[in-house]
N, C-alpha and C. Protein backbone atom coordinates (compact mmCIF):
# COMPACT_ATOMS: atom_id res chain seq x y z
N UNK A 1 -12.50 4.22 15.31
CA UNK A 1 -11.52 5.30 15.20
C UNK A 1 -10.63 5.06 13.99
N UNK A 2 -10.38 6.08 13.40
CA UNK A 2 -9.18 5.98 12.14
C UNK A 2 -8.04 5.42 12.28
N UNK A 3 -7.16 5.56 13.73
CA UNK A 3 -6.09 4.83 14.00
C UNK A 3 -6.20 3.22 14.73
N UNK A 4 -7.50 3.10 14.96
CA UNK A 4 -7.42 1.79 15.75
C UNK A 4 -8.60 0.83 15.10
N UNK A 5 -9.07 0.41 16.09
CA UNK A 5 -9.90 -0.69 15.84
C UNK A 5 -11.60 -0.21 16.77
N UNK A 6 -12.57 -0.71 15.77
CA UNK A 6 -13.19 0.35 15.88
C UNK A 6 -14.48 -1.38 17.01
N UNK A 7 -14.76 -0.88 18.02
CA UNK A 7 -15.84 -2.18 18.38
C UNK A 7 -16.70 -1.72 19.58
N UNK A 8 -17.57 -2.56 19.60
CA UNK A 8 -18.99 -2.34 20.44
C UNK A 8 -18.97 -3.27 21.31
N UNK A 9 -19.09 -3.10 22.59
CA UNK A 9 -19.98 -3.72 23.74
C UNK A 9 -20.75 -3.81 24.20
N UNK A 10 -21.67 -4.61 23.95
CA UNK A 10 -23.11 -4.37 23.81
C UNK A 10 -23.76 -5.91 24.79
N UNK A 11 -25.17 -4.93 25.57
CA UNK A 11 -25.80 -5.65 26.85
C UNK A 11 -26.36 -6.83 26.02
N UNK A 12 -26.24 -7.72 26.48
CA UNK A 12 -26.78 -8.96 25.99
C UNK A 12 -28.03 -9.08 26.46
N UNK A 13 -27.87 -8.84 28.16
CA UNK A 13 -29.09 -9.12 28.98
C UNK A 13 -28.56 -8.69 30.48
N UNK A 14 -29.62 -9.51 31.21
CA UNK A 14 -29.62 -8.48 32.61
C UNK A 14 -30.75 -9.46 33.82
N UNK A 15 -30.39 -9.29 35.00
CA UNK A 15 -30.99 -9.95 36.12
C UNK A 15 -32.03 -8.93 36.66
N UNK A 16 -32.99 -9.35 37.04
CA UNK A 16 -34.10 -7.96 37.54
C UNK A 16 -33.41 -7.78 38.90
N UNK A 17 -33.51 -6.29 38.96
CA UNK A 17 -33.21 -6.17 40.31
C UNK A 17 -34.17 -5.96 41.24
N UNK A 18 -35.49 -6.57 41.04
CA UNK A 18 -36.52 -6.72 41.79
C UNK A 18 -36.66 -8.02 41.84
N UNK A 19 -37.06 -9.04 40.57
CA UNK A 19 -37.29 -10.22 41.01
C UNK A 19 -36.44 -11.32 40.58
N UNK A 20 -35.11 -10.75 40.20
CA UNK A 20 -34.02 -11.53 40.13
C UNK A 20 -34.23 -12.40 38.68
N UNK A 21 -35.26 -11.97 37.79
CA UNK A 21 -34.97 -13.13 36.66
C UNK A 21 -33.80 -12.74 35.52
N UNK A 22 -33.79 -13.74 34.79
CA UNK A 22 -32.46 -13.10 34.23
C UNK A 22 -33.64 -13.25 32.59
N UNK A 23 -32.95 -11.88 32.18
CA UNK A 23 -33.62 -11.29 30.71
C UNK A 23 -32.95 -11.25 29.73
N UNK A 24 -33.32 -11.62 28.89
CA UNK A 24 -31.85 -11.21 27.68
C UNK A 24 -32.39 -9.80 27.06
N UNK A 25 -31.50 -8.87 26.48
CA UNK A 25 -31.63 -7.76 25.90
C UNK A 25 -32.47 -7.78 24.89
N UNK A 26 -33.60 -6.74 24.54
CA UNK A 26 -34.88 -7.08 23.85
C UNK A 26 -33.77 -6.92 22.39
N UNK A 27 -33.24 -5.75 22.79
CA UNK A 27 -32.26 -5.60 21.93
C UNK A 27 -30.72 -6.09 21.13
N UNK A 28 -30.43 -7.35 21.50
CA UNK A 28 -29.37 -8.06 21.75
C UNK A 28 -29.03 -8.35 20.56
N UNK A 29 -30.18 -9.14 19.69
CA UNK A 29 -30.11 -9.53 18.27
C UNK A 29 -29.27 -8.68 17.24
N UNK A 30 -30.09 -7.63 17.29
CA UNK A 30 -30.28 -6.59 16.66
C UNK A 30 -28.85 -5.55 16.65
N UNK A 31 -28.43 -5.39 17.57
CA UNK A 31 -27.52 -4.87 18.09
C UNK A 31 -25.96 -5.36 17.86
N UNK A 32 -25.82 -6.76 18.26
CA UNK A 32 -24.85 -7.18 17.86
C UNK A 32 -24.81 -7.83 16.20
N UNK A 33 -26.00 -8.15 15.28
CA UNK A 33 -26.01 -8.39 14.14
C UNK A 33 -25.32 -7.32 13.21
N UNK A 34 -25.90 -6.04 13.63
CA UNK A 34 -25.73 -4.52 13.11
C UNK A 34 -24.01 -4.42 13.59
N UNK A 35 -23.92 -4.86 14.31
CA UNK A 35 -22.12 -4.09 14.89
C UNK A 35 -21.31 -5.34 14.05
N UNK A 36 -21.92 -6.20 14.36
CA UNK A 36 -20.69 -7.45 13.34
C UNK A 36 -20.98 -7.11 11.49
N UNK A 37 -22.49 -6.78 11.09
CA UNK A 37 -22.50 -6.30 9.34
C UNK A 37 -21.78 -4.61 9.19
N UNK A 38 -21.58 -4.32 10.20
CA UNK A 38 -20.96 -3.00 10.00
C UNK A 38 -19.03 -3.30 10.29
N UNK A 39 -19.27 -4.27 10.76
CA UNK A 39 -17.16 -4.61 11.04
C UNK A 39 -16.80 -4.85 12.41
N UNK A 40 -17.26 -3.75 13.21
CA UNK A 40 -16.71 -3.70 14.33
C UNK A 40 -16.52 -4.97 15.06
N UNK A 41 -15.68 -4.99 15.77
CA UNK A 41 -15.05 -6.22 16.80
C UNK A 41 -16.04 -5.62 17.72
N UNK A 42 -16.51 -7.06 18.52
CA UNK A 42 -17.59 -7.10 19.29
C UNK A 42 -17.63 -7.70 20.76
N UNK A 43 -17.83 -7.51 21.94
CA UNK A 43 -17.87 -7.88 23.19
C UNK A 43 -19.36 -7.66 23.88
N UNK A 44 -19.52 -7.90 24.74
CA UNK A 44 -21.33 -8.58 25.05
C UNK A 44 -20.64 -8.13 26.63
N UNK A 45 -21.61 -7.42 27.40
CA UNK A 45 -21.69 -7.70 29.27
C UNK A 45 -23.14 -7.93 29.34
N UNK A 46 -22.96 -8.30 30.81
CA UNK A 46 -23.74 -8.48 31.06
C UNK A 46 -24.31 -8.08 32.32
N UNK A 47 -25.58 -6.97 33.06
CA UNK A 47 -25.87 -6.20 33.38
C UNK A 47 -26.40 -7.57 34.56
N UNK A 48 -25.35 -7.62 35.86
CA UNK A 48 -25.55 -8.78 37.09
C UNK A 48 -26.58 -7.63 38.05
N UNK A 49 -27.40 -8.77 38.78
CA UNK A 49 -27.89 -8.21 40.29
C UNK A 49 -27.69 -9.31 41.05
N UNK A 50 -26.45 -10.28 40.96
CA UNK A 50 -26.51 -11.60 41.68
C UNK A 50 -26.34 -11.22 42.85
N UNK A 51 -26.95 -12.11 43.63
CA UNK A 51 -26.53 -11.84 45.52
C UNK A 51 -25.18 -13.36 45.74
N UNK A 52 -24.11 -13.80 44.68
CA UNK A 52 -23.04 -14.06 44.74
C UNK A 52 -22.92 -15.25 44.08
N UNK A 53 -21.68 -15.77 44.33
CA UNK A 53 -21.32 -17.03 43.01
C UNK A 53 -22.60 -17.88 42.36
N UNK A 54 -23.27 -18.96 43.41
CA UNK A 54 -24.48 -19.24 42.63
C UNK A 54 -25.14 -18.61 41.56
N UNK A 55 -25.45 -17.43 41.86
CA UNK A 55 -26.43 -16.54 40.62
C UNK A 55 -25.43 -16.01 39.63
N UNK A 56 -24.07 -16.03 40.06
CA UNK A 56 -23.14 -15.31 38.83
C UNK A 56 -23.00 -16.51 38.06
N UNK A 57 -23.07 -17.21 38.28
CA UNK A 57 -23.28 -18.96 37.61
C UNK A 57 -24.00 -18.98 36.66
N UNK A 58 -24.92 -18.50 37.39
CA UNK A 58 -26.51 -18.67 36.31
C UNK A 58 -26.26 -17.78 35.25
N UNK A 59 -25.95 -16.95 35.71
CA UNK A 59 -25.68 -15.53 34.50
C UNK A 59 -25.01 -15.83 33.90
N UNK A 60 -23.57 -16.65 33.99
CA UNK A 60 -22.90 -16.42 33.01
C UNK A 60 -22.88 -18.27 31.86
N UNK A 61 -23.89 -18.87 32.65
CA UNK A 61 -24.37 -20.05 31.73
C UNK A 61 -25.57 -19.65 30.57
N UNK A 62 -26.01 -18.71 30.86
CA UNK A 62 -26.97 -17.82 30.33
C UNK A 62 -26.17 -16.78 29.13
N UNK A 63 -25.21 -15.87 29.63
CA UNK A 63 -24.36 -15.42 28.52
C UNK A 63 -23.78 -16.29 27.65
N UNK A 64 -23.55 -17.38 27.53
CA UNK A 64 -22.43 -18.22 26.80
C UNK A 64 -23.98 -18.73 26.12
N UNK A 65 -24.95 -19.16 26.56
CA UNK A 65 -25.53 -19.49 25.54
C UNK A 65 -26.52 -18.65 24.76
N UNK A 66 -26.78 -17.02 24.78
CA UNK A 66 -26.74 -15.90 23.72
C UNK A 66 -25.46 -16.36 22.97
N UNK A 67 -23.91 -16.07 23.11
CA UNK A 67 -23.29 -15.83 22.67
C UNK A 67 -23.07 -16.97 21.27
N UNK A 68 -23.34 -18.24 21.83
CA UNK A 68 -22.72 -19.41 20.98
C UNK A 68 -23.09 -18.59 19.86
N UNK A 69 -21.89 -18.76 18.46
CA UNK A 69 -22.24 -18.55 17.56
C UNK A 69 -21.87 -17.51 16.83
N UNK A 70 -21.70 -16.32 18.09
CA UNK A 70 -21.16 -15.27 17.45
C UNK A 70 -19.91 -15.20 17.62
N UNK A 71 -19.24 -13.98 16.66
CA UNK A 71 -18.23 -13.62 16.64
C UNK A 71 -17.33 -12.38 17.30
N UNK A 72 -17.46 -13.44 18.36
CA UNK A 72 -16.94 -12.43 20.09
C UNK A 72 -15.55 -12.28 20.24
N UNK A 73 -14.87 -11.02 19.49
CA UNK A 73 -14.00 -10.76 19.44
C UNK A 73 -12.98 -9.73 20.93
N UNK A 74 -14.26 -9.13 21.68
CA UNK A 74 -14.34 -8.11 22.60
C UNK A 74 -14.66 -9.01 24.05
N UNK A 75 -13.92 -8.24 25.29
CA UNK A 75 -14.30 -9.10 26.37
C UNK A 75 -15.83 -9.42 26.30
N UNK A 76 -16.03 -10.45 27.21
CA UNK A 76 -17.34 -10.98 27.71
C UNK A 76 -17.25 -10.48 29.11
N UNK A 77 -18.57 -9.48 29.88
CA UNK A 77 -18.09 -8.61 30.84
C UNK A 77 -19.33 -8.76 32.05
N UNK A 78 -18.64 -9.13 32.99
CA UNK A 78 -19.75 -9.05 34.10
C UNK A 78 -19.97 -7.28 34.74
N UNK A 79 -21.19 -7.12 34.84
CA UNK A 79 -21.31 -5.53 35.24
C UNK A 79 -22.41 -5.62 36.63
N UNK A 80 -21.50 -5.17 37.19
CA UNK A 80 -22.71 -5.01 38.43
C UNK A 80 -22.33 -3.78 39.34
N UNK A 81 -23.51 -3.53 39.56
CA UNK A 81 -23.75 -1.87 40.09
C UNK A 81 -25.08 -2.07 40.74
N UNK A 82 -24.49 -1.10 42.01
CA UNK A 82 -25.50 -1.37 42.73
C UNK A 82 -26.67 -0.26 42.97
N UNK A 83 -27.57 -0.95 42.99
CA UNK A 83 -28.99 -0.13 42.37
C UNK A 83 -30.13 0.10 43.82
N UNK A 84 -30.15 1.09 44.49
CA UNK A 84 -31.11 1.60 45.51
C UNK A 84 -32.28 0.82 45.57
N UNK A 85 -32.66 -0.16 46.59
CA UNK A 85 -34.08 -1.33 46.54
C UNK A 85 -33.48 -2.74 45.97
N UNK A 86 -32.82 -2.66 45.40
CA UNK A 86 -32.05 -4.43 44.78
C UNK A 86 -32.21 -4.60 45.45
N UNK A 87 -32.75 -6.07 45.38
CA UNK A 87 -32.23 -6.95 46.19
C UNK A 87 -31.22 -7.84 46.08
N UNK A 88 -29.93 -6.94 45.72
CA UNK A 88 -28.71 -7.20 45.99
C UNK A 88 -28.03 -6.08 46.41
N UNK A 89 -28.72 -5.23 46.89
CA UNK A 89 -27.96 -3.87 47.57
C UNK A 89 -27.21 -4.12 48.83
N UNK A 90 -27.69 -5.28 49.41
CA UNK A 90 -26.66 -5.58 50.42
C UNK A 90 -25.31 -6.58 50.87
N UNK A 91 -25.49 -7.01 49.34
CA UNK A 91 -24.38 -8.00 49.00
C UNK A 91 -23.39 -7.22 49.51
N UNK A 92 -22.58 -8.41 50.40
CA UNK A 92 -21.18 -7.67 50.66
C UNK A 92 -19.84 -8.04 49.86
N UNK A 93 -18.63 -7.48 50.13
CA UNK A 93 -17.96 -7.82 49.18
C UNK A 93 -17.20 -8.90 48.80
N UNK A 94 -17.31 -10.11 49.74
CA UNK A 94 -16.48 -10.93 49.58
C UNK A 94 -17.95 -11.71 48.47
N UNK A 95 -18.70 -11.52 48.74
CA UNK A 95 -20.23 -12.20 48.09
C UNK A 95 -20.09 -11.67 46.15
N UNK A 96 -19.53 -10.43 46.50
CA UNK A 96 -19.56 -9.32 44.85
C UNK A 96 -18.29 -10.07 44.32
N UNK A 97 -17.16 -9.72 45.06
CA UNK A 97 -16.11 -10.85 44.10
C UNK A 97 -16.10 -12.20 43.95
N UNK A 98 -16.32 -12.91 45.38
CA UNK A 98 -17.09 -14.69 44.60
C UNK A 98 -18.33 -14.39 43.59
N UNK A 99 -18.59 -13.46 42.90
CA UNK A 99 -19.53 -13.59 42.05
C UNK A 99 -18.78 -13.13 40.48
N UNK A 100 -18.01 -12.22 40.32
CA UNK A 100 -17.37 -12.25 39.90
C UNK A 100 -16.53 -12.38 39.47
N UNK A 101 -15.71 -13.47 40.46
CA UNK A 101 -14.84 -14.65 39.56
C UNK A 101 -15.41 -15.98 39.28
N UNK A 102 -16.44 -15.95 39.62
CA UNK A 102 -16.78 -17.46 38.86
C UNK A 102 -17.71 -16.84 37.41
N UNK A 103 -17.94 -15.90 37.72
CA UNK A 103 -18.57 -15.74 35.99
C UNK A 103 -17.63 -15.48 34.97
N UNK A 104 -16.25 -15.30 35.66
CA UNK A 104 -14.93 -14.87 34.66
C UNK A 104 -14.75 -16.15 34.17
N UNK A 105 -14.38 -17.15 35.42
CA UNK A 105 -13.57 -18.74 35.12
C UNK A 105 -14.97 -18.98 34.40
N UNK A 106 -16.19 -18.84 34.20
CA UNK A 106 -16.61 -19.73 33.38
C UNK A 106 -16.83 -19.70 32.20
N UNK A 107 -16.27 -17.59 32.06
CA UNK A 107 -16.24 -16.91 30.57
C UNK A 107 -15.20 -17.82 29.90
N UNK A 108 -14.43 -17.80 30.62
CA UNK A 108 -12.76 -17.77 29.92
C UNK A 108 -12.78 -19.56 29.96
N UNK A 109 -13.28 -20.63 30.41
CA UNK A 109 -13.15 -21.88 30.84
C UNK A 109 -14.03 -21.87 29.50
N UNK A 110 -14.69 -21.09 28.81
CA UNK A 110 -15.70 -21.39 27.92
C UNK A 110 -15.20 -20.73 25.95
N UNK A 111 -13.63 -20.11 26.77
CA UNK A 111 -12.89 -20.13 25.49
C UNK A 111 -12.97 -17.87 25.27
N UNK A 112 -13.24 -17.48 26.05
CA UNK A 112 -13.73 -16.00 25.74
C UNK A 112 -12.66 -15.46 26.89
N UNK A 113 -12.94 -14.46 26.34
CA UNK A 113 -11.97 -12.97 27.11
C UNK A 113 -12.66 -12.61 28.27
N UNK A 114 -12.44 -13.25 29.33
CA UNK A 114 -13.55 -12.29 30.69
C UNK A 114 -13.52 -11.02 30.90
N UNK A 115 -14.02 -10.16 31.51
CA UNK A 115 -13.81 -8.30 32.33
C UNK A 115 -14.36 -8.43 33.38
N UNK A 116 -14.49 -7.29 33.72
CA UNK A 116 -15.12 -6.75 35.08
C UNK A 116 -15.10 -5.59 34.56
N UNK A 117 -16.43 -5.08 34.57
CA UNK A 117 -16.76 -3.62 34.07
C UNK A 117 -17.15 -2.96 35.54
N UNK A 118 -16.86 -1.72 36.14
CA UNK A 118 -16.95 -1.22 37.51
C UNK A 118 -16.28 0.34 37.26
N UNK A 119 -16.69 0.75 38.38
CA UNK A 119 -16.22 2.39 38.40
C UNK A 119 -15.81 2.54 39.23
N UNK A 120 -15.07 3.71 40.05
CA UNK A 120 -14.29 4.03 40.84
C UNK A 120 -14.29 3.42 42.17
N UNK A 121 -15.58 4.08 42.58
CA UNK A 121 -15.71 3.80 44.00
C UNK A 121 -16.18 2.05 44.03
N UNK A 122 -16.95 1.46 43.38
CA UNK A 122 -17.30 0.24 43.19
C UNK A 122 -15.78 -0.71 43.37
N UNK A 123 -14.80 -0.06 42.58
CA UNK A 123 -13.29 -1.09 42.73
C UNK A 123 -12.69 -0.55 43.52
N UNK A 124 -12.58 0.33 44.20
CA UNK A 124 -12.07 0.61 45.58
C UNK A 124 -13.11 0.45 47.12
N UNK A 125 -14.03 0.34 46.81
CA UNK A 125 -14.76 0.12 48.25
C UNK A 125 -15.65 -1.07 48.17
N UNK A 126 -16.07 -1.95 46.84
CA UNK A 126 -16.90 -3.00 46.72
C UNK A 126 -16.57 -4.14 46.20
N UNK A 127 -15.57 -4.25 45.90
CA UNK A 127 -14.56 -5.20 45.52
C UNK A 127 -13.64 -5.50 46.07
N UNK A 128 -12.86 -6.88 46.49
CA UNK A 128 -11.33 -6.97 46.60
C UNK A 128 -10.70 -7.26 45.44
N UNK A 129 -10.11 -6.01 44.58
CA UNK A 129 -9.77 -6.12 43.31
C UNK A 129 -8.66 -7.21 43.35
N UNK A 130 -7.74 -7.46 44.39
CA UNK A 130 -6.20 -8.58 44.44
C UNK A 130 -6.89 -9.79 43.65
N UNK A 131 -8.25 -10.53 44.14
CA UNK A 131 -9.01 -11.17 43.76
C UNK A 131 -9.24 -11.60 42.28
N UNK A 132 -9.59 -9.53 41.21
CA UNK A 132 -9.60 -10.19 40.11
C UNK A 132 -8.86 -9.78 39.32
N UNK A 133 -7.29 -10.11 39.73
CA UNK A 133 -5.96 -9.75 39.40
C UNK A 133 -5.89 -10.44 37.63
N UNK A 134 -6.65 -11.90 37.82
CA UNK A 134 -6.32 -12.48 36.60
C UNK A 134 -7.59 -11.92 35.11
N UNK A 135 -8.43 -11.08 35.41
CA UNK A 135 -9.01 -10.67 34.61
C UNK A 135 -8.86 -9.43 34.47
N UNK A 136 -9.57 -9.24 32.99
CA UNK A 136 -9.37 -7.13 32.52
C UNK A 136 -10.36 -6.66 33.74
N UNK A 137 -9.96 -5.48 33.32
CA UNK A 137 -10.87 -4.64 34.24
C UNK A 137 -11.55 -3.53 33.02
N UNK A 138 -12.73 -3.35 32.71
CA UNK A 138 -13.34 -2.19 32.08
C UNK A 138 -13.80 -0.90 32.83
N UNK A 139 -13.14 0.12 33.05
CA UNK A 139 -13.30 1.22 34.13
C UNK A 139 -14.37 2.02 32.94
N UNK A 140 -15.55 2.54 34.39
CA UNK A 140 -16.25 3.72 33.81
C UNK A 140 -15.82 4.96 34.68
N UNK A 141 -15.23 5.91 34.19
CA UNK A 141 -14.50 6.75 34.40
C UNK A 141 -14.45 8.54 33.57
N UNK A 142 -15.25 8.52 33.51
CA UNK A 142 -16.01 10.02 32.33
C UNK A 142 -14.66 11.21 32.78
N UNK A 143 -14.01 11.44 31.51
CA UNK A 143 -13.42 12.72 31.55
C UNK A 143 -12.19 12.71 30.82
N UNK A 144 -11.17 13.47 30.48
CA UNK A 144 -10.58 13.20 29.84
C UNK A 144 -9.24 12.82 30.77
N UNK A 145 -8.84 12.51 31.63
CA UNK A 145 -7.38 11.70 32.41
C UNK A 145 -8.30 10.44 32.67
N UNK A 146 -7.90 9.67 32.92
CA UNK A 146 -8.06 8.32 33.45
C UNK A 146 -7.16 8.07 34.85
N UNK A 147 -8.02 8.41 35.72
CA UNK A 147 -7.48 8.55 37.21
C UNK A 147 -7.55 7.17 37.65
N UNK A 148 -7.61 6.28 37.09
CA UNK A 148 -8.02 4.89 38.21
C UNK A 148 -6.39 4.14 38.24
N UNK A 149 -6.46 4.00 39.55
CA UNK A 149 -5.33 3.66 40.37
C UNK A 149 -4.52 1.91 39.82
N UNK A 150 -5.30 1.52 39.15
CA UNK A 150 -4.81 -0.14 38.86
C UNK A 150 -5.22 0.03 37.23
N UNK A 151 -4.59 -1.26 36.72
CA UNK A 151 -4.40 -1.40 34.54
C UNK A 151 -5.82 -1.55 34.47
N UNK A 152 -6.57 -0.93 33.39
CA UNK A 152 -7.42 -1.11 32.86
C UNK A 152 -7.31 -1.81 31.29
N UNK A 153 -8.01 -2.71 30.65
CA UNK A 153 -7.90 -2.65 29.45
C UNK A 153 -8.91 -1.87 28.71
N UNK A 154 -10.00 -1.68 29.11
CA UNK A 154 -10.85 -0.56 28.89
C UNK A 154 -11.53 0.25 29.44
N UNK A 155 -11.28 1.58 28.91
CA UNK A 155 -11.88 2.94 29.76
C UNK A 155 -13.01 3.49 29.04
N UNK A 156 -14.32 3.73 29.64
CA UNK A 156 -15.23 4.37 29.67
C UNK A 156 -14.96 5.68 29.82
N UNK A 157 -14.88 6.28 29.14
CA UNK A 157 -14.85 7.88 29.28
C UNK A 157 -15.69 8.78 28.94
N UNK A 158 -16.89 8.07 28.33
CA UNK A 158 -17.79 8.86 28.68
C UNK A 158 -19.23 8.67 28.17
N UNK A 159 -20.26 8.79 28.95
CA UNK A 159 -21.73 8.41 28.48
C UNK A 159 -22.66 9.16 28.05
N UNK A 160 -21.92 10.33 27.24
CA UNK A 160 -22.68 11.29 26.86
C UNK A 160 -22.64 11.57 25.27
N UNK A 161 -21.68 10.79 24.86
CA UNK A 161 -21.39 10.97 23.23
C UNK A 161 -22.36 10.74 22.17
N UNK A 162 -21.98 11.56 21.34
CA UNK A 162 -23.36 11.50 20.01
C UNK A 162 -22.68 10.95 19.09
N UNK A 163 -22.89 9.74 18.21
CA UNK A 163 -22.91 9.09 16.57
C UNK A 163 -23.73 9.20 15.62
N UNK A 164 -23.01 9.83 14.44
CA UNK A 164 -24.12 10.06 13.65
C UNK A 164 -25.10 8.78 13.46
N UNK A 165 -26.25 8.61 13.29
CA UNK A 165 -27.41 7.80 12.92
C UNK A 165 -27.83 7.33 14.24
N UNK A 166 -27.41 7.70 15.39
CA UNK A 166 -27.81 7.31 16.62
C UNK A 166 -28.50 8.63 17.41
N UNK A 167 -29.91 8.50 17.64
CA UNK A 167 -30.22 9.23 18.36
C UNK A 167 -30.57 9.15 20.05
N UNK A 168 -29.27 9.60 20.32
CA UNK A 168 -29.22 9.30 21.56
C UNK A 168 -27.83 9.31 22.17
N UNK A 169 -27.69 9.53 23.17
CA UNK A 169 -26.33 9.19 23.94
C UNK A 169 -26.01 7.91 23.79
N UNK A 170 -24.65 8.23 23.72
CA UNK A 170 -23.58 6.46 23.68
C UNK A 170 -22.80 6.84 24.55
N UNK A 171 -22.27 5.61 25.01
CA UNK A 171 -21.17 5.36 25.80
C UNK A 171 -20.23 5.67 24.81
N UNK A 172 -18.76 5.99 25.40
CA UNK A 172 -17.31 6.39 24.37
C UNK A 172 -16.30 5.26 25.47
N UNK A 173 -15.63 4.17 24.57
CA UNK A 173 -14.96 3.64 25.16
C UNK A 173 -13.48 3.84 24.94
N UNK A 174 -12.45 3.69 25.00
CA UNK A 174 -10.97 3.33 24.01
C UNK A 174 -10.37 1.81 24.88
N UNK A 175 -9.84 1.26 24.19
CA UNK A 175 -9.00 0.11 24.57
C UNK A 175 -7.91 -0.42 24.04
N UNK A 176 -7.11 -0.37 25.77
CA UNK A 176 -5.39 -0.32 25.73
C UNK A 176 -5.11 -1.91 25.72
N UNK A 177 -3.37 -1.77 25.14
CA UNK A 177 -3.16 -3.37 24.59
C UNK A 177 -2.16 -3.48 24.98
């Protein structure tokens, strides 16, 4: 943006939500090379299907070592959403937030900015947000008010946006300071 600071968050990688392996983004390289030779300040999530702390462990010993190296200016973001057949569709919630605070303490224990990327109903009915009081929260939230009830540092507003040289929908983020 002309008045701010212009940066990308981009999937590093991801846990199958069939057979639980963890993948890094075919696209990861590529993606964050292009967003750091173009300027932008940069942040990495990472797309969880853990069934709770153990596997958010794994994931996020797995993110830190994509990341070594780069220049991770943007949270480091656990994302989990729950996906019809996972086999983590029945994780409950005390299982979803012990999973998501140990992948924070081990973002931030590892020198990085943790998040929690989640959407409405996910932080009001699948989370005990009190829990991840000490980390950002990245809301996906499409529209133009930002209705979510607790601080966000970044809002998703919308997954339908066009950039020139990109063919295809992007996510539209902004982030408050």
């Amino acid at each position: 943006a002309a008045d701010g600071i212009e940066f990308a968050m981009i999937r590093c990688g991801y846990r199958g939500y069939e057979t639980g392996a963890i993948v890094a983004d075919e696209q990861f390289e590529n993606n964050i090379n292009g967003a750091l030779e173009a300027g932008l300040d940069v942040g990495v999530y990472f797309f969880s299907q853990s069934t709770g702390a153990i596997e958010a462990a794994e994931e996020a010993n797995f993110v830190l070592g994509l990341i070594e190296g780069y220049d991770i200016a943007m949270p480091v973001a656990f994302d989990w959403e729950p996906l019809e057949g996972s086999r983590a569709e029945d994780i409950d919630r005390d299982e979803l937030t012990a999973g998501a605070v140990v992948f924070c303490e081990m973002i931030k224990d590892a020198g990085y900015t943790p998040c929690v990327y989640l959407y409405r109903y996910i932080a009001y009915y699948d989370y005990d947000l009190a829990k991840l009081a000490d980390f950002q929260l990245w809301i996906g939230a499409p529209g133009t008010t930002l209705d979510f009830y607790y601080e966000a540092a970044i809002w998703q507003f919308s997954f339908t946006s066009r950039l020139e040289g990109i063919d295809a929908d992007v996510d539209m983020n902004l982030q408050f300071y």
